[in-house]
Protein backbone atom coordinates (compact mmCIF):
# COMPACT_ATOMS: atom_id res chain seq x y z
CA UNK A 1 -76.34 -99.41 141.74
CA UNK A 2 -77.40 -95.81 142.68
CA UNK A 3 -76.21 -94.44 145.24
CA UNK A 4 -77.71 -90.91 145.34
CA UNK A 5 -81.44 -89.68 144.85
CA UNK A 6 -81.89 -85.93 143.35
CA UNK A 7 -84.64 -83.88 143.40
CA UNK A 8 -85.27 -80.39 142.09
CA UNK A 9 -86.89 -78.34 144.70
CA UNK A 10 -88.95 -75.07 143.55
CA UNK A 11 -89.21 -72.34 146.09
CA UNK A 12 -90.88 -69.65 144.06
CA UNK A 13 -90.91 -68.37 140.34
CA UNK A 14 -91.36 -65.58 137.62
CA UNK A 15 -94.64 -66.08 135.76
CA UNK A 16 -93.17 -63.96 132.91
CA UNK A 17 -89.38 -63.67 132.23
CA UNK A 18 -88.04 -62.75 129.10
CA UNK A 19 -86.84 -65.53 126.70
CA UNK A 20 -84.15 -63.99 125.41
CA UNK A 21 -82.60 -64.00 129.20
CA UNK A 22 -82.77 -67.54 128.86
CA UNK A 23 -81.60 -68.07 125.25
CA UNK A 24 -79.47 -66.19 123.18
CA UNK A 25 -80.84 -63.80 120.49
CA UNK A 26 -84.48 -64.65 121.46
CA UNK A 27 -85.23 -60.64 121.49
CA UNK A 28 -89.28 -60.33 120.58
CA UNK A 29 -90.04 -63.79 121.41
CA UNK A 30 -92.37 -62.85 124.48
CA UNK A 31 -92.17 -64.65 127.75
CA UNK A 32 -91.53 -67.90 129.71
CA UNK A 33 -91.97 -68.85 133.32
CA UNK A 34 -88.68 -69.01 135.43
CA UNK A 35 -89.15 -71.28 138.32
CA UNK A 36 -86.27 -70.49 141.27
CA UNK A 37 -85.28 -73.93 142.78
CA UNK A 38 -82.07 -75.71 144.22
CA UNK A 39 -81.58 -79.51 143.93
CA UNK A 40 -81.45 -81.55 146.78
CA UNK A 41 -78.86 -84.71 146.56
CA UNK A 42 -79.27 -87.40 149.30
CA UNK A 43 -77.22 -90.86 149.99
CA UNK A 44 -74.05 -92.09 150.76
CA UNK A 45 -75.09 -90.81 154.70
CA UNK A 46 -74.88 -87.41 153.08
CA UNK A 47 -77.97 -84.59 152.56
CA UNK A 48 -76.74 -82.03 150.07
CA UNK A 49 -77.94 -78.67 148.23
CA UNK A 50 -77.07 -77.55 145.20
CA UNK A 51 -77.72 -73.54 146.16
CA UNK A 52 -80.16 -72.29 148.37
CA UNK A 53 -82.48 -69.77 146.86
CA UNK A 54 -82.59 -66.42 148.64
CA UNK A 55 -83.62 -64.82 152.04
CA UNK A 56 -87.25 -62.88 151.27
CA UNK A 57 -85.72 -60.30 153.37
CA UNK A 58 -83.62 -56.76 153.43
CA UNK A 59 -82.21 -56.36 149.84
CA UNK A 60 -82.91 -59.57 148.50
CA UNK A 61 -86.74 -59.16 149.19
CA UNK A 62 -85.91 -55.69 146.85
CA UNK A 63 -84.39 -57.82 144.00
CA UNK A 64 -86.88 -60.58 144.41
CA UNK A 65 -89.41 -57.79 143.78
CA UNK A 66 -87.97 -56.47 141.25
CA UNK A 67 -88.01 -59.69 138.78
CA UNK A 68 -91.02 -60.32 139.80
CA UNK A 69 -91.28 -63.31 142.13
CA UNK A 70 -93.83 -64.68 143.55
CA UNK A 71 -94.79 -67.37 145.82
CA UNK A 72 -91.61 -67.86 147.55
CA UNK A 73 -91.23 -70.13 150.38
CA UNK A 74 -88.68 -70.95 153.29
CA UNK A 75 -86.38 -73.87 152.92
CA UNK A 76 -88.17 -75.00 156.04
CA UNK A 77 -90.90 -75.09 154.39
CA UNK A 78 -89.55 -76.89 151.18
CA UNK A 79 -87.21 -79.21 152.32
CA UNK A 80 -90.68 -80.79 154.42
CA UNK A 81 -91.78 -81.20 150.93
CA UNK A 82 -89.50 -84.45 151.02
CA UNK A 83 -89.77 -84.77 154.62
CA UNK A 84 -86.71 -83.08 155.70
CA UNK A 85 -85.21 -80.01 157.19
CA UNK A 86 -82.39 -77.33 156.65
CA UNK A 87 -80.50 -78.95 159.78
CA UNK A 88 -79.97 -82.57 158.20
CA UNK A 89 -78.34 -81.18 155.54
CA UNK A 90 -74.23 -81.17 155.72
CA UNK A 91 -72.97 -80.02 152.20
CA UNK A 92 -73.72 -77.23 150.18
CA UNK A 93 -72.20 -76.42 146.73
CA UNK A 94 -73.35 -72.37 145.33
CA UNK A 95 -72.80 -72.70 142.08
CA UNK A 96 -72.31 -68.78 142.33
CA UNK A 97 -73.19 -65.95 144.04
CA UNK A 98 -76.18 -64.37 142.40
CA UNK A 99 -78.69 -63.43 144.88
CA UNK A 100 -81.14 -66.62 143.84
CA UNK A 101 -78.51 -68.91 144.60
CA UNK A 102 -76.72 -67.55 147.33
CA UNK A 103 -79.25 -65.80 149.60
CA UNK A 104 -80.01 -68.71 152.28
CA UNK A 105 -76.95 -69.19 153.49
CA UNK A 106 -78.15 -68.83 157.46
CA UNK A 107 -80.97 -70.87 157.37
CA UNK A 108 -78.27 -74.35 156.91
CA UNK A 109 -76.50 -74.14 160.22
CA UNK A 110 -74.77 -77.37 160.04
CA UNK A 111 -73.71 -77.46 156.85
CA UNK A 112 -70.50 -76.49 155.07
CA UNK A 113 -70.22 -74.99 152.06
CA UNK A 114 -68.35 -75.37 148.67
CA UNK A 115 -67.57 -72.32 146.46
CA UNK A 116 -65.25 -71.16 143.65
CA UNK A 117 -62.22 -69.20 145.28
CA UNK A 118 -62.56 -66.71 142.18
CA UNK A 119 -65.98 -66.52 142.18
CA UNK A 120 -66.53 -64.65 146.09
CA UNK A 121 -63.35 -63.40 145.72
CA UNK A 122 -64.20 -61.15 142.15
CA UNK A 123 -67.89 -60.23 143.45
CA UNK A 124 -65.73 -58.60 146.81
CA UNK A 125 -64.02 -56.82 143.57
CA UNK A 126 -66.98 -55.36 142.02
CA UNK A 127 -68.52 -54.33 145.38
CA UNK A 128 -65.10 -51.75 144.96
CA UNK A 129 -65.82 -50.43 141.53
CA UNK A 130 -67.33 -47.56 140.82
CA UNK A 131 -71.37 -46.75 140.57
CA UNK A 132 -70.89 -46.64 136.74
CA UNK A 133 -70.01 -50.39 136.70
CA UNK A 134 -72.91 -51.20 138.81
CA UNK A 135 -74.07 -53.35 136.29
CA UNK A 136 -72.44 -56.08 137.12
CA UNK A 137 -73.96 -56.52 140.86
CA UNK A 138 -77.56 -56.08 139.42
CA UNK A 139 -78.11 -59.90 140.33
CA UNK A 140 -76.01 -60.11 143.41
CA UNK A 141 -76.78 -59.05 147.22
CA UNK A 142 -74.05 -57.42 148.30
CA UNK A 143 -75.16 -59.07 151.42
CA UNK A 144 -74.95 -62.29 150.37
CA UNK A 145 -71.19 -62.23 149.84
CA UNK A 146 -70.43 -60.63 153.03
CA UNK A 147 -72.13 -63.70 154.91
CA UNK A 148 -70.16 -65.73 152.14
CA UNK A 149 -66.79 -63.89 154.12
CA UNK A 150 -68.75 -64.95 157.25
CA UNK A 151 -68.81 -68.08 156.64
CA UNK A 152 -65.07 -68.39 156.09
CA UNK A 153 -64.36 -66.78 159.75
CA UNK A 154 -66.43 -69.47 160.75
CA UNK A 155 -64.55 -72.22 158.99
CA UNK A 156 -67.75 -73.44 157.10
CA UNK A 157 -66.74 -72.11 153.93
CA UNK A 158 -64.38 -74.35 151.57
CA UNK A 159 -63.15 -71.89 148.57
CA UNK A 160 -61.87 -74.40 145.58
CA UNK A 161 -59.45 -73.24 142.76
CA UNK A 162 -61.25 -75.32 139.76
CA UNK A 163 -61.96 -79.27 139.66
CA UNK A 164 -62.12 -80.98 142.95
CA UNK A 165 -62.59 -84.88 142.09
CA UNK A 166 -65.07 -86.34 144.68
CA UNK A 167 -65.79 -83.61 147.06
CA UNK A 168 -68.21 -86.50 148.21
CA UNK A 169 -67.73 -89.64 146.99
CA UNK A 170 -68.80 -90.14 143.50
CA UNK A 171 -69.47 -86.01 143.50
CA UNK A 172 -67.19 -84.06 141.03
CA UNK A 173 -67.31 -79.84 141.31
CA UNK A 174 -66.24 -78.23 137.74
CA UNK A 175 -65.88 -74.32 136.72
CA UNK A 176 -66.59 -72.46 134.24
CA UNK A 177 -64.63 -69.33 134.53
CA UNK A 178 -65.80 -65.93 132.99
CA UNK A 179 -69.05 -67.31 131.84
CA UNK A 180 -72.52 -66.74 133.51
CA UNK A 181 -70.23 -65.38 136.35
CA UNK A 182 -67.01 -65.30 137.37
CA UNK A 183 -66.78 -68.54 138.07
CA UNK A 184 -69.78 -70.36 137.54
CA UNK A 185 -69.46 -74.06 139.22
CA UNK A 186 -71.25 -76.84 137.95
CA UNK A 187 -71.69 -80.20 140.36
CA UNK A 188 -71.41 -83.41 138.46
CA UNK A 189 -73.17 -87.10 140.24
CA UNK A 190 -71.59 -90.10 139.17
CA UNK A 191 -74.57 -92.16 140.55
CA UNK A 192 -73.00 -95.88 139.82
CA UNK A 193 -69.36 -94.48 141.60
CA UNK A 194 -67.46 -95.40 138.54
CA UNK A 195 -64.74 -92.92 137.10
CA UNK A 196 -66.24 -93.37 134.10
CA UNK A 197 -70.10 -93.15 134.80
CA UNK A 198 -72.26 -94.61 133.20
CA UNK A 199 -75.18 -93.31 135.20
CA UNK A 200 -73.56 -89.58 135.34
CA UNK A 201 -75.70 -86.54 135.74
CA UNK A 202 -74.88 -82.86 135.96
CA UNK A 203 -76.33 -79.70 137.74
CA UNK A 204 -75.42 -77.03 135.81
CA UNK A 205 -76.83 -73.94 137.67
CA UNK A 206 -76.96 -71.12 135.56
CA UNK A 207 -74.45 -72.30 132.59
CA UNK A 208 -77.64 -73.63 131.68
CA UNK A 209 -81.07 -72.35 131.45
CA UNK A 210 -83.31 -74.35 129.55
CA UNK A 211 -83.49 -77.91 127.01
CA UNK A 212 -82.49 -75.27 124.16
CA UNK A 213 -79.39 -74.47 125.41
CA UNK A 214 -77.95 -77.45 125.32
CA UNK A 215 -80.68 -79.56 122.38
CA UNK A 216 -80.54 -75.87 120.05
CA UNK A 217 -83.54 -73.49 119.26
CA UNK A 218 -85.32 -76.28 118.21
CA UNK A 219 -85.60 -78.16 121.42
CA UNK A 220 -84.56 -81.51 120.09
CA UNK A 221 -82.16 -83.39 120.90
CA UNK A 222 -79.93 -84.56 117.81
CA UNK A 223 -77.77 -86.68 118.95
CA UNK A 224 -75.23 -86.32 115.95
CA UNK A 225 -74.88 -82.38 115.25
CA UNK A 226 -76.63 -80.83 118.61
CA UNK A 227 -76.29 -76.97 118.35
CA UNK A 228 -75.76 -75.17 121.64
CA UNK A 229 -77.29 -71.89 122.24
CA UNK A 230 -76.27 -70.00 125.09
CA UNK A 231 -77.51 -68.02 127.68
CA UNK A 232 -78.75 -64.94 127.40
CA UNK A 233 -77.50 -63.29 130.98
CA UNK A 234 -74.05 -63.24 131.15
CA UNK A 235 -71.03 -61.96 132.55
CA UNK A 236 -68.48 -62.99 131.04
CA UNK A 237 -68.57 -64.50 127.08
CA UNK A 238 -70.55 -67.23 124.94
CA UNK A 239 -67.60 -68.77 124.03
CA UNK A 240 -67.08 -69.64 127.70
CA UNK A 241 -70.44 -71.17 128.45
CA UNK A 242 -70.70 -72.99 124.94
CA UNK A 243 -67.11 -74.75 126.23
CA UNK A 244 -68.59 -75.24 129.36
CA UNK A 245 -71.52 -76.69 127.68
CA UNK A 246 -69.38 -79.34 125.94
CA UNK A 247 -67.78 -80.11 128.76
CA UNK A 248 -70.83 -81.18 130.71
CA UNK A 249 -72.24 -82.90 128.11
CA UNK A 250 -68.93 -85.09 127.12
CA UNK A 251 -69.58 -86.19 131.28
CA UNK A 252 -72.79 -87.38 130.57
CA UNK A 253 -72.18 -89.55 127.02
CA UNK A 254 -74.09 -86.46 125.28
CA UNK A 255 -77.13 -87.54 126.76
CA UNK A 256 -78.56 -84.16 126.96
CA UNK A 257 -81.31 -84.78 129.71
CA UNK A 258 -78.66 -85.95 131.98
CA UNK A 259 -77.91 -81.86 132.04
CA UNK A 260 -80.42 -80.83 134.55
CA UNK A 261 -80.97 -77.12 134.39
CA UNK A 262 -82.44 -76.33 137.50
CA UNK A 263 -84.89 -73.05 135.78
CA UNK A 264 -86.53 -75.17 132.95
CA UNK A 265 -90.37 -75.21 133.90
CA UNK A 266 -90.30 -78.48 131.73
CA UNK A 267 -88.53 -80.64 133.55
CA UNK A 268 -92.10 -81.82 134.45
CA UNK A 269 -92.41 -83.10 131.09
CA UNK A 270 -89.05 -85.45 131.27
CA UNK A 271 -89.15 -86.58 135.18
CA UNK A 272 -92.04 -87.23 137.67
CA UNK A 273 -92.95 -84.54 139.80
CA UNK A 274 -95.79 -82.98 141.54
CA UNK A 275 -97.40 -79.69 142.86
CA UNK A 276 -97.32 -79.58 146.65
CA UNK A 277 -99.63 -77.89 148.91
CA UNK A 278 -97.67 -74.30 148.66
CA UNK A 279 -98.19 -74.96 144.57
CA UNK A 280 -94.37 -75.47 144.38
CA UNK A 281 -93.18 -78.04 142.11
CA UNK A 282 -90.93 -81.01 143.19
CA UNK A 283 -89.10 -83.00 140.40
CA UNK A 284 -87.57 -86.14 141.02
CA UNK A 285 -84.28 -87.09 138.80
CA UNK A 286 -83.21 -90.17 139.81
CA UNK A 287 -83.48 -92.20 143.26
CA UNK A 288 -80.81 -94.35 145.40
CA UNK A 289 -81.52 -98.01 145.22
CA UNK A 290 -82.65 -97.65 149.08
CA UNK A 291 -84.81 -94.52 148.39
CA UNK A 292 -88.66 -94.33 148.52
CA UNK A 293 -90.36 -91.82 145.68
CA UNK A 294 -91.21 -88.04 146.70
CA UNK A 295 -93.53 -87.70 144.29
CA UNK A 296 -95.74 -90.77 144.14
């Protein structure tokens, strides 16, 4: 039985990023498109994000510009994709704080939010530092995390200090500290309930960029000796996101396209999807017994 439906909802995208910020050592290798999305997790009497893009506004309309996005769209407008809207939805879980991820915050009144205690909590910390360290916010809106703090006055923010086991039922939260981020959080669905899932997938934010990180440069899966390849934008070290990389994988059997990485344009190549009327993709995962397709 499956108790949760997931989509993965595009909101905009980068015609041409550059591999190697998506894999490892892939320096001269040209270009790929980036789509920006969030997923969308529904059942159980629950609606719940996985991120929620960014606000094309202030200073995270100037970093939108400057990598180059284009045809970004409200969650408003989305969310009607699968005929729903940013007030139905209750839970959100940033995986972290980079301005794609964390930007939307306002526009999900009802909900309450799940992030990693370390993860707002070190961004506040390199808001402090000095210009000459600035390299570390270039992906973050400095805005971002002070509505992050806001959130907290308002009692709609739920900091967690690593794994939380069912944060809604059958819906695990995991970290991966020092990695893409601070503390990059990735949300695993155990669809069938059971502790031990047989129907598990994960949504691994950023840890994960595209099939090759987790299937190798070859974009294969080999089941027996898979080689990981990291990503190539990070804050903290490989080591940390090929652990974290196990780690998700050993949750879903090592069935590598149970790892959902929510900026592969491919995904349309594994899942059905289709192109709605604002040319944004939707992709659909997996759907609840009770569930009627988005995309058909």
């Amino acid at each position: 039985m499956s108790q949760y439906s997931i989509w993965i909802l595009e909101y905009s995208y980068v015609t041409k990023y550059h591999k190697s910020g998506v894999l490892y050592g892939a320096h001269n290798q040209g270009y790929v498109k980036l789509p920006y999305c969030y997923a969308l997790i529904k059942g159980n009497g629950h609606v719940a994000m996985v991120d929620v893009g960014y606000n094309d506004k202030d200073y995270g309309k100037h970093l939108g510009d400057k990598f180059g996005v284009e045809n970004w769209r409200s969650p408003k407008e989305v969310l009607a994709g699968v005929g729903l809207t940013p007030e139905e939805v209750d839970t959100v879980f940033i995986t972290h704080a980079h301005f794609d991820h964390f930007g939307n915050v306002e526009d999900f009144p009802k909900a309450k939010f799940y992030i990693q205690e370390r993860e707002i909590a070190k961004w506040t910390w390199a808001m402090s530092l000095p210009d000459r360290l600035r390299w570390m916010m270039v992906a973050v809106d400095p805005g971002d995390i002070i509505r992050g703090v806001d959130l907290a006055r308002q009692k709609r923010l739920i900091c967690v200090d690593g794994t939380v086991e069912n944060a809604l039922p059958g819906i695990d939260l995991h970290v991966a500290y020092d990695s893409h981020t601070f503390a990059s959080m990735w949300v695993n669905v155990r669809n069938d309930g059971k502790a031990r899932s047989s129907d598990a997938w994960v949504l691994a934010g950023d840890l994960v960029y595209v099939f090759e990180n987790v299937e190798g440069p070859g974009g294969v899966v080999d089941v027996d000796t898979p080689m990981y390849v990291p990503v190539g934008l990070a804050l903290g070290s490989q080591q940390n996101l090929l652990m974290a990389t196990e780690a998700m994988m050993k949750q879903v059997g090592y069935e590598a396209q149970r790892v959902i990485p929510v900026h592969e344009e491919r995904l349309k190549d594994r899942f059905p999807s289709r192109i709605t009327k604002d040319g944004l993709r939707i992709s659909e995962i997996c759907l609840a017994d009770s569930e009627t397709s988005k995309v058909r």
